[in-house]
Every structure is written in C-alpha cells, then in structure tokens.
Protein backbone atom coordinates (compact mmCIF):
# COMPACT_ATOMS: atom_id res chain seq x y z
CA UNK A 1 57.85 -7.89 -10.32
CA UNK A 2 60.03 -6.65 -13.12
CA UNK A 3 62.06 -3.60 -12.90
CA UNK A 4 64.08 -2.55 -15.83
CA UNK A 5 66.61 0.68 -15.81
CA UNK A 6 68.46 1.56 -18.58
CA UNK A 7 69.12 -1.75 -20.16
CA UNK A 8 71.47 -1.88 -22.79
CA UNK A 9 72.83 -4.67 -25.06
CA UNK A 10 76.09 -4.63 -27.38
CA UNK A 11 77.17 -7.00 -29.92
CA UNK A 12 80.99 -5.57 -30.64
CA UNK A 13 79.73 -1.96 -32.52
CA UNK A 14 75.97 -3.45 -32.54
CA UNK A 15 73.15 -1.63 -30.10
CA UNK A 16 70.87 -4.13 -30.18
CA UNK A 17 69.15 -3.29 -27.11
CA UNK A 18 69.20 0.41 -26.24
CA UNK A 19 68.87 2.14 -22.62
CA UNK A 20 65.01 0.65 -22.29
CA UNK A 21 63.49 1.07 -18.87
CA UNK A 22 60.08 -0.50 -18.13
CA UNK A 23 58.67 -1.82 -15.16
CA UNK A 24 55.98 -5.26 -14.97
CA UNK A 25 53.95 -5.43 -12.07
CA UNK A 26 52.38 -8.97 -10.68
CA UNK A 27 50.00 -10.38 -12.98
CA UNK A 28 50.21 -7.96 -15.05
CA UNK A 29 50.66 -9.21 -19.16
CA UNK A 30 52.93 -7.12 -21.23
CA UNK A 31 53.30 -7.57 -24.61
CA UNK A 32 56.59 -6.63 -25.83
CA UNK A 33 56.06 -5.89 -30.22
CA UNK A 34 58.66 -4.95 -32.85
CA UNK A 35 59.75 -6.35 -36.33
CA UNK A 36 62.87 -9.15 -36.50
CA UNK A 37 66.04 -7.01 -35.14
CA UNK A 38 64.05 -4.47 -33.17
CA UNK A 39 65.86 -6.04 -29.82
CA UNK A 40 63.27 -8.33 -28.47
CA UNK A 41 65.07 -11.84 -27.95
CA UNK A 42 67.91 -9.93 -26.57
CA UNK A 43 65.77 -8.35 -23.56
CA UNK A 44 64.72 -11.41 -22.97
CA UNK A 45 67.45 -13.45 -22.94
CA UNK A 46 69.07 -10.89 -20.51
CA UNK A 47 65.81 -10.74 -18.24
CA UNK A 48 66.39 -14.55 -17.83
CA UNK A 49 70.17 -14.37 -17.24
CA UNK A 50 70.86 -16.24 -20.16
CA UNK A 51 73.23 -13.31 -21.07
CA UNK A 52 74.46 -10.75 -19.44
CA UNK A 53 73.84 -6.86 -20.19
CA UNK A 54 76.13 -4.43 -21.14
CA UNK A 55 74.86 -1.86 -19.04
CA UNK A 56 71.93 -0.97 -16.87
CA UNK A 57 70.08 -2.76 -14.60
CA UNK A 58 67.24 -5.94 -14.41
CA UNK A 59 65.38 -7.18 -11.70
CA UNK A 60 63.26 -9.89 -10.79
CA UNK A 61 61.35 -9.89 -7.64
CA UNK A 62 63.94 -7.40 -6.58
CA UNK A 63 66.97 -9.50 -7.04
CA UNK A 64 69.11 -8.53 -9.99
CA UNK A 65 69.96 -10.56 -13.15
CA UNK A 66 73.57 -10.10 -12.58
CA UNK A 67 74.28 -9.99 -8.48
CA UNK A 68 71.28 -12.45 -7.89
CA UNK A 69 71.02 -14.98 -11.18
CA UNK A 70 70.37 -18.11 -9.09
CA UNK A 71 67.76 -16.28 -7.67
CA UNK A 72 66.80 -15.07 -10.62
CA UNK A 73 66.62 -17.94 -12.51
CA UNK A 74 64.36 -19.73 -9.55
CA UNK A 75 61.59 -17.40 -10.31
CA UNK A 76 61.33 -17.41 -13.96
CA UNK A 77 59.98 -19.36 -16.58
CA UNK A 78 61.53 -19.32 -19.80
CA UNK A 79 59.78 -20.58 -22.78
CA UNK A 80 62.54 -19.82 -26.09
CA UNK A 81 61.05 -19.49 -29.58
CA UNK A 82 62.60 -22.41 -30.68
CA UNK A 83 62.02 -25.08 -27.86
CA UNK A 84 64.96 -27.42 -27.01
CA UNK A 85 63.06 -31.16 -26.77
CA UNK A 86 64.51 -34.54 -26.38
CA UNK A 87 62.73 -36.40 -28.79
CA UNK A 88 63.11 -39.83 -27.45
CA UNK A 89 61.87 -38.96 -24.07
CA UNK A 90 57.66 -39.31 -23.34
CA UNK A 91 56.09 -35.96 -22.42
CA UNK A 92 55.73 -36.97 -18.74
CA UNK A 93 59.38 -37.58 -18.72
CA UNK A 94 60.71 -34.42 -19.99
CA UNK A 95 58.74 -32.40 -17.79
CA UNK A 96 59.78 -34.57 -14.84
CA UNK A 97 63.07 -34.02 -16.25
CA UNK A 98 63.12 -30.25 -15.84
CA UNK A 99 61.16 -30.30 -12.52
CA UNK A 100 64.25 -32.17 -10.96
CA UNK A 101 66.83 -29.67 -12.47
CA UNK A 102 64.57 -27.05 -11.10
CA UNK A 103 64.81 -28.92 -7.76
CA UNK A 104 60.96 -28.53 -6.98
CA UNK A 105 60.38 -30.74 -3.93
CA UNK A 106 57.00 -32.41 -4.93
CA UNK A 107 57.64 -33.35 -8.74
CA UNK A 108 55.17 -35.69 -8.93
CA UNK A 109 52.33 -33.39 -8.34
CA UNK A 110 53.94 -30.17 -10.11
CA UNK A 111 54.08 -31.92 -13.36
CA UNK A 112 50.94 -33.42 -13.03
CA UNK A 113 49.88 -29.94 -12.36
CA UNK A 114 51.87 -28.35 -15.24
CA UNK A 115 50.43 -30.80 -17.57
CA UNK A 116 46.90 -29.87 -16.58
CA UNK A 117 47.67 -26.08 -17.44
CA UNK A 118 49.11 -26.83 -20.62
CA UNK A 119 46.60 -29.45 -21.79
CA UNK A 120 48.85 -32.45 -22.53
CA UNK A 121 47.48 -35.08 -19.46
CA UNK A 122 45.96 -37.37 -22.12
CA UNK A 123 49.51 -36.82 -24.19
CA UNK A 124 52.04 -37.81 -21.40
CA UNK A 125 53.03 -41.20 -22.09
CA UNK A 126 53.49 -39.61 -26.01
CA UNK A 127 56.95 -40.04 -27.77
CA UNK A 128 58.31 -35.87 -28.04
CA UNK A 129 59.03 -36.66 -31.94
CA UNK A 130 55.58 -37.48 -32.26
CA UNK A 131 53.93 -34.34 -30.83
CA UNK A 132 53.45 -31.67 -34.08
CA UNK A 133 55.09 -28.42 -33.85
CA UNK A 134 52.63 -26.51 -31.57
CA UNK A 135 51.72 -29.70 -29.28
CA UNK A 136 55.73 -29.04 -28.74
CA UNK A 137 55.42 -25.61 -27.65
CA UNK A 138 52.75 -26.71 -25.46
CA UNK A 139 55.52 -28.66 -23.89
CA UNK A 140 57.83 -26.33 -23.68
CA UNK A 141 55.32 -23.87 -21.84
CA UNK A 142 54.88 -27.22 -19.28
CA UNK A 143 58.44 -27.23 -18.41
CA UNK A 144 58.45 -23.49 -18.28
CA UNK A 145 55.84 -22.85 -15.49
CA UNK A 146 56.68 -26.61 -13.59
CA UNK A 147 58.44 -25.27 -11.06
CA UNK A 148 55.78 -22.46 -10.80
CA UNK A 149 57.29 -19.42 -10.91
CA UNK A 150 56.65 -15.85 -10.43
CA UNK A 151 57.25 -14.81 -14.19
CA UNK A 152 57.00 -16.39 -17.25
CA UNK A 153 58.79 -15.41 -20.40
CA UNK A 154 57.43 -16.54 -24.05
CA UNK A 155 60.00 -15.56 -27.00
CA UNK A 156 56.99 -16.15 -29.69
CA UNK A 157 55.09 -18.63 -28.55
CA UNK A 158 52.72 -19.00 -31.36
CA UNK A 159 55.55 -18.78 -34.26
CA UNK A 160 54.87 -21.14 -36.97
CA UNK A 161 51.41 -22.98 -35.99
CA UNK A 162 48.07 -23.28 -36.86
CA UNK A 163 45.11 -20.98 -36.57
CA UNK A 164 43.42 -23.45 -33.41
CA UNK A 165 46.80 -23.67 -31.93
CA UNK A 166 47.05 -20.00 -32.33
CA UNK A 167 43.30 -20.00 -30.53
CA UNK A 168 44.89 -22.13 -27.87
CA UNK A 169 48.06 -20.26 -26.96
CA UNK A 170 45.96 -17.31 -26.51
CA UNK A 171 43.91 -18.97 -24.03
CA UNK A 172 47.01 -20.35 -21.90
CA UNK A 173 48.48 -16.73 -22.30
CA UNK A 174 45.68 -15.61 -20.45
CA UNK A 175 45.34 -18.27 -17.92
CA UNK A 176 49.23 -17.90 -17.22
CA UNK A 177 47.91 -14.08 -16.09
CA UNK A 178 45.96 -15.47 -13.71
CA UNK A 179 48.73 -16.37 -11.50
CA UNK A 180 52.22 -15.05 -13.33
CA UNK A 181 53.52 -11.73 -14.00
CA UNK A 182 53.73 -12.55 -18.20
CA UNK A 183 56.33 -11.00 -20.43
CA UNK A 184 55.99 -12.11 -24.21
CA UNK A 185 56.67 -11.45 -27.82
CA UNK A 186 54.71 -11.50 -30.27
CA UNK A 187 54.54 -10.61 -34.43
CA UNK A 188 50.58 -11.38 -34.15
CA UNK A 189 49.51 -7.78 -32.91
CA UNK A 190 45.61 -9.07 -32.70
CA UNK A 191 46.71 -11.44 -30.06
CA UNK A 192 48.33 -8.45 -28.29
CA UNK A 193 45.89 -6.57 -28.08
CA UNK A 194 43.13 -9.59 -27.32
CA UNK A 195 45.20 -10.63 -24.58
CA UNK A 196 47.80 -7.77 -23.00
CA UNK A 197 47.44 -5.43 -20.13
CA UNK A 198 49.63 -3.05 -21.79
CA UNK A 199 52.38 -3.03 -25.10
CA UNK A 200 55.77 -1.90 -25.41
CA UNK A 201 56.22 -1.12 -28.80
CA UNK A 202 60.38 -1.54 -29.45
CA UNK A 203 62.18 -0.68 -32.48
CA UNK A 204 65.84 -0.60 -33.37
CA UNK A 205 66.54 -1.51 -29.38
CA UNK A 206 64.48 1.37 -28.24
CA UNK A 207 60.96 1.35 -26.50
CA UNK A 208 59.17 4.03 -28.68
CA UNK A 209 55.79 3.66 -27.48
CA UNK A 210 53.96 1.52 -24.33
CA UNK A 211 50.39 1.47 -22.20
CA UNK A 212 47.43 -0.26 -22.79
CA UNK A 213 46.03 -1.07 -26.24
CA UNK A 214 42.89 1.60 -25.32
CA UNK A 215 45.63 4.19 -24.02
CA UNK A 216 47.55 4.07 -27.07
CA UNK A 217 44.48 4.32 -29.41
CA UNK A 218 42.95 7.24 -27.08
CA UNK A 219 46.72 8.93 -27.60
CA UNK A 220 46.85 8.16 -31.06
CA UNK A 221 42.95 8.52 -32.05
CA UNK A 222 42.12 11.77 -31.79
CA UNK A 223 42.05 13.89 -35.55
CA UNK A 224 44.56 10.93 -36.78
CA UNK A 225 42.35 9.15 -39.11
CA UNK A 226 39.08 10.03 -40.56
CA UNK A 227 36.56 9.01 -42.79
CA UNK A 228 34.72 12.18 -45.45
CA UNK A 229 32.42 11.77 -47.63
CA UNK A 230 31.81 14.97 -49.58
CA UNK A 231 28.40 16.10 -51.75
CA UNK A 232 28.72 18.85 -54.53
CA UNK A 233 31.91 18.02 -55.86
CA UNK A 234 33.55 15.78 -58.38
CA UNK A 235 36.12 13.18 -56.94
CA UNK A 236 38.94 15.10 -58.21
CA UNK A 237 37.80 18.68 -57.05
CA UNK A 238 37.30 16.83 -53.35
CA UNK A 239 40.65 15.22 -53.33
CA UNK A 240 41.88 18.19 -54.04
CA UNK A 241 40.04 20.23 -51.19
CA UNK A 242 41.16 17.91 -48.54
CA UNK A 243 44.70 17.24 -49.52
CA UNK A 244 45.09 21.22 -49.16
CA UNK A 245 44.03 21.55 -45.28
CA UNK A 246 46.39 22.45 -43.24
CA UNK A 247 47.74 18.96 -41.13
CA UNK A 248 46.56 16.52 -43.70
CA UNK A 249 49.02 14.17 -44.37
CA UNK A 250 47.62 11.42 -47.13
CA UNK A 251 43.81 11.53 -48.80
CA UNK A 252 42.68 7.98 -50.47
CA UNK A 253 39.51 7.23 -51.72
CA UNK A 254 37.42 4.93 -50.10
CA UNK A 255 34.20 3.78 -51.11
CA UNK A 256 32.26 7.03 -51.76
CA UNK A 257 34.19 9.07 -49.57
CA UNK A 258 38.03 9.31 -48.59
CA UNK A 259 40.53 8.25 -45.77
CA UNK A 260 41.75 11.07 -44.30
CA UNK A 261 45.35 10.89 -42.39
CA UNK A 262 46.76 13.62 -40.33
CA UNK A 263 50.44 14.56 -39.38
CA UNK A 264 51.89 13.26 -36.34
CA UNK A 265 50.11 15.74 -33.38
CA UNK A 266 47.50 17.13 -35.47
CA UNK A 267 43.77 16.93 -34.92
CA UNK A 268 42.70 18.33 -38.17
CA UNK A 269 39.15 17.35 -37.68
CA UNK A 270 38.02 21.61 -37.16
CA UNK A 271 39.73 22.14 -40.33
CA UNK A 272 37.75 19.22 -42.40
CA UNK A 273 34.40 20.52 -41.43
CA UNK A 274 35.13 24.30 -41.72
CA UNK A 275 36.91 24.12 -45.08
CA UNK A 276 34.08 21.72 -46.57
CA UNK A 277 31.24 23.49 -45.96
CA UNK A 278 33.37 26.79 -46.08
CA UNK A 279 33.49 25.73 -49.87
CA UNK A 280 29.63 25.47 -50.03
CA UNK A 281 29.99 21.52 -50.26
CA UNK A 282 27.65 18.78 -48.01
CA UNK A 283 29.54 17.00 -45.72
CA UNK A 284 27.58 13.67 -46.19
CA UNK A 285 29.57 11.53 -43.75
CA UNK A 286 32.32 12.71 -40.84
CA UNK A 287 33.80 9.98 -38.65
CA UNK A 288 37.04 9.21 -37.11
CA UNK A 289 38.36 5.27 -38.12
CA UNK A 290 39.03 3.42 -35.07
CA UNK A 291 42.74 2.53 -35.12
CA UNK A 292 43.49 -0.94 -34.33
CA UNK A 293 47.08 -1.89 -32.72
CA UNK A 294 47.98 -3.25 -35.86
CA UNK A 295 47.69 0.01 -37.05
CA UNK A 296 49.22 1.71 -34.65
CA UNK A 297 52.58 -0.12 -34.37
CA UNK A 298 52.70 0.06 -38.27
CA UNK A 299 52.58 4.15 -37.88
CA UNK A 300 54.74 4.38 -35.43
CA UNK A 301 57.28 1.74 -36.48
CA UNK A 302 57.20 3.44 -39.95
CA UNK A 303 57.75 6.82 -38.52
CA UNK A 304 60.71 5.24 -36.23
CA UNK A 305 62.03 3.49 -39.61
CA UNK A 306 62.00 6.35 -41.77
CA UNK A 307 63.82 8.92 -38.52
C-alpha cells in the first residue's frame, strides 16, 4: 500500500530526509518515531505530495507521488500536526466542506459517517472556535478519512492534549487500522508500542531501526540489560566485580542489587554467572529487565547521536 525506495529530502546543503526505504502493507499501522529534526514531517509531507522529493521514489497504491499526485492525493488522508480550521464554520460544515473538494459523490452520508468515526455527531452544529484543542484534532481526523481513503497519515496527532484525549486518539488510531493502511508520528513511544504493527525508528533522516515492538525487544533483549544481586560482598567490592567483565558497559545500583548494561552485540549474561560464583560469591538474584520501546529508541537514538 506504501512503497518507499530510496527517499531523499534536501533543503539547499540540508539532508533532512536520507535514502529511507520502507514498505506499509494494507492495514497494517506503522509508527514512524524520532526526536524534532530526525526527518519525520518531511516523509510525510512528501508521501502526501505536499512536496516533492529530491530523489527516490514513493508510492501509493502503486501510483507514484510525483507521476501520479492526483491519484495520489485521492487515496490519502492527511491529518497535519497543526490542523488548518475555519473557525467560524460549524463542525458539520467544515467536514462537508472538505468532502466537496474531495469530490466524494454521496457527502451527505460520508460525513455523517466520518463524524461517527471520529466521535463529534452530538458536536456538529458546534462553532470550530469553540471546540478545545483536541476536540479540533478530532476534526481534523474527520476531514482526513471523509472521503475514505486507503491511507491515512497523522503528523502527531496527540501533540499538546490531555491524558483522556490522549486515551481517545489511541482508540481512533486503532479503529482507523481496521480499515486504513495507517502511517503516523508520534513522540509518545507507549502509544507506539500499545497501538503499532511495527516502528521505524528515524534519526538524522535515516531509518536506523524498524519491526514490531516484540521483534525489536527480542533483537535487542538478549544479555542487554540485567538485573544482579550479589551475596558475600560489600557494595563496593561487587561494583567492582561486575564493572570488570568483559562486555559490560555501565553497573548502577538498584535496590539491593545492580543494573547491569552490556555493549552493543554482547550477551554477557555467561560471563555474570561464571565470574560471580567464580569469585566464591551467591548470586542471590539473575534476571534480564524487560526493555520497553521507550527504552529502546532512547539506546539506539543515543548511540545514533553520539556516531
């Protein structure tokens, strides 16, 4: 449904977007992470023909952002992270509004329809300036999916609103699935990983890491990040015993025991065990620390940073 080779994004000497290539298949969610400047708004904004790339390739239902854009632009939603509203319009109106510019034959029933998804029926008659901030983007997401399209892009669609709201956009995220192949970005990794099929992690225009949340934790997991709790020793004398194994990166204490992190690759889990009880200590307490997404992007975005 989307099929990305290569794309590339200049501002004069600025790489903003950097040879990605990813592919989104129908109803399929994909998350797309990274801090402000990774490259995010610009992949979007060139996925929905709103600009055009530099180099590579986009494609929408197999026609291409560039050759194709009316095409294009028939089968995508777009939902911007800061929504363009007419304030003295009534909700009903402004999605009827877009529905004609789309040109969707029944508009009547499509925005009735849209309004439904988006949970604004009892709103419709509703003043636009009157709405609060995430009511709007509620709005916006209603004239993004009126003309029901095949994909639907969100450029931070919970920025700036309240914990329900943030609730509630997860939930409309996931119905959206149900029927749309979803591309959006997020800063909230729990809502990521609560509600994507798979992550692409980007960073200074380049997709470092992607798959499902569970892929990347099973890639990431094993020997990464452990939990020891030693018997026998002083606290300094095991600090010191752990930071010297071979493939241990950082050693913090942690309750009675220590947070143990490896090097990038190495499962130093072997070497824990052996060198503690080759030292005639108990090993009280051995477990690996589930890694969360938020944890993940964070080690691999700080790697990336620091490269």
């Amino acid at each position: 449904m989307i099929d990305v080779q290569n794309l590339t994004k200049r501002y004069g000497s600025h790489l903003a977007v950097d040879h990605i290539s990813f592919a989104a298949e129908a109803g399929e969610i994909v998350g797309l992470l990274g801090p402000n400047g990774a490259g995010k708004t610009s992949t979007m904004r060139m996925l929905t023909g709103f600009m055009p790339p530099s180099e590579g390739t986009a494609k929408i239902a197999g026609f291409d952002v560039m050759t194709d854009s009316i095409e294009v632009r028939k089968r995508v939603g777009y939902l911007p992270e800061h929504v363009p509203v007419y304030p003295d319009m009534t909700v009903k109106g402004y999605v009827t509004f877009w529905a004609k510019l789309r040109g969707v034959s029944n508009p009547r029933a499509r925005v009735a329809a849209a309004l439904e998804q988006v949970q604004l029926t009892d709103r419709q008659n509703m003043l636009v300036r009157n709405l609060s901030k995430g009511l709007k983007q509620r709005l916006g997401l209603a004239q993004a999916v009126v003309h029901d399209p095949q994909v639907v892009i969100l450029d931070e669609p919970t920025i700036g609103i309240d914990p329900q709201q943030v609730i509630e956009g997860r939930e409309s995220v996931r119905r959206l699935g149900e029927k749309h192949t979803v591309l959006f970005s997020t800063h909230i990794l729990s809502e990521a990983e609560q509600v994507c099929d798979r992550v692409l992690i980007i960073q200074k225009g380049r997709i470092v890491a992607q798959g499902a949340p569970a892929t990347l934790r099973q890639q990431l997991q094993p020997g990464a990040h452990l939990y020891v709790e030693i018997g026998g020793a002083d606290g300094q004398t095991a600090h010191s015993l752990l930071t010297q194994i071979n493939g241990v990166e950082s050693v913090q204490a942690q309750g009675d025991g220590y947070s143990v992190r490896a090097r990038p690759g190495a499962d130093i889990r072997a070497a824990v065990s052996q060198t503690v009880m080759g030292a005639g200590l108990a090993l009280l307490e051995f477990r690996p620390v589930a890694m969360t997404l938020e944890d993940i992007f964070l080690d691999i975005v700080g790697r990336e940073g620091g490269a």
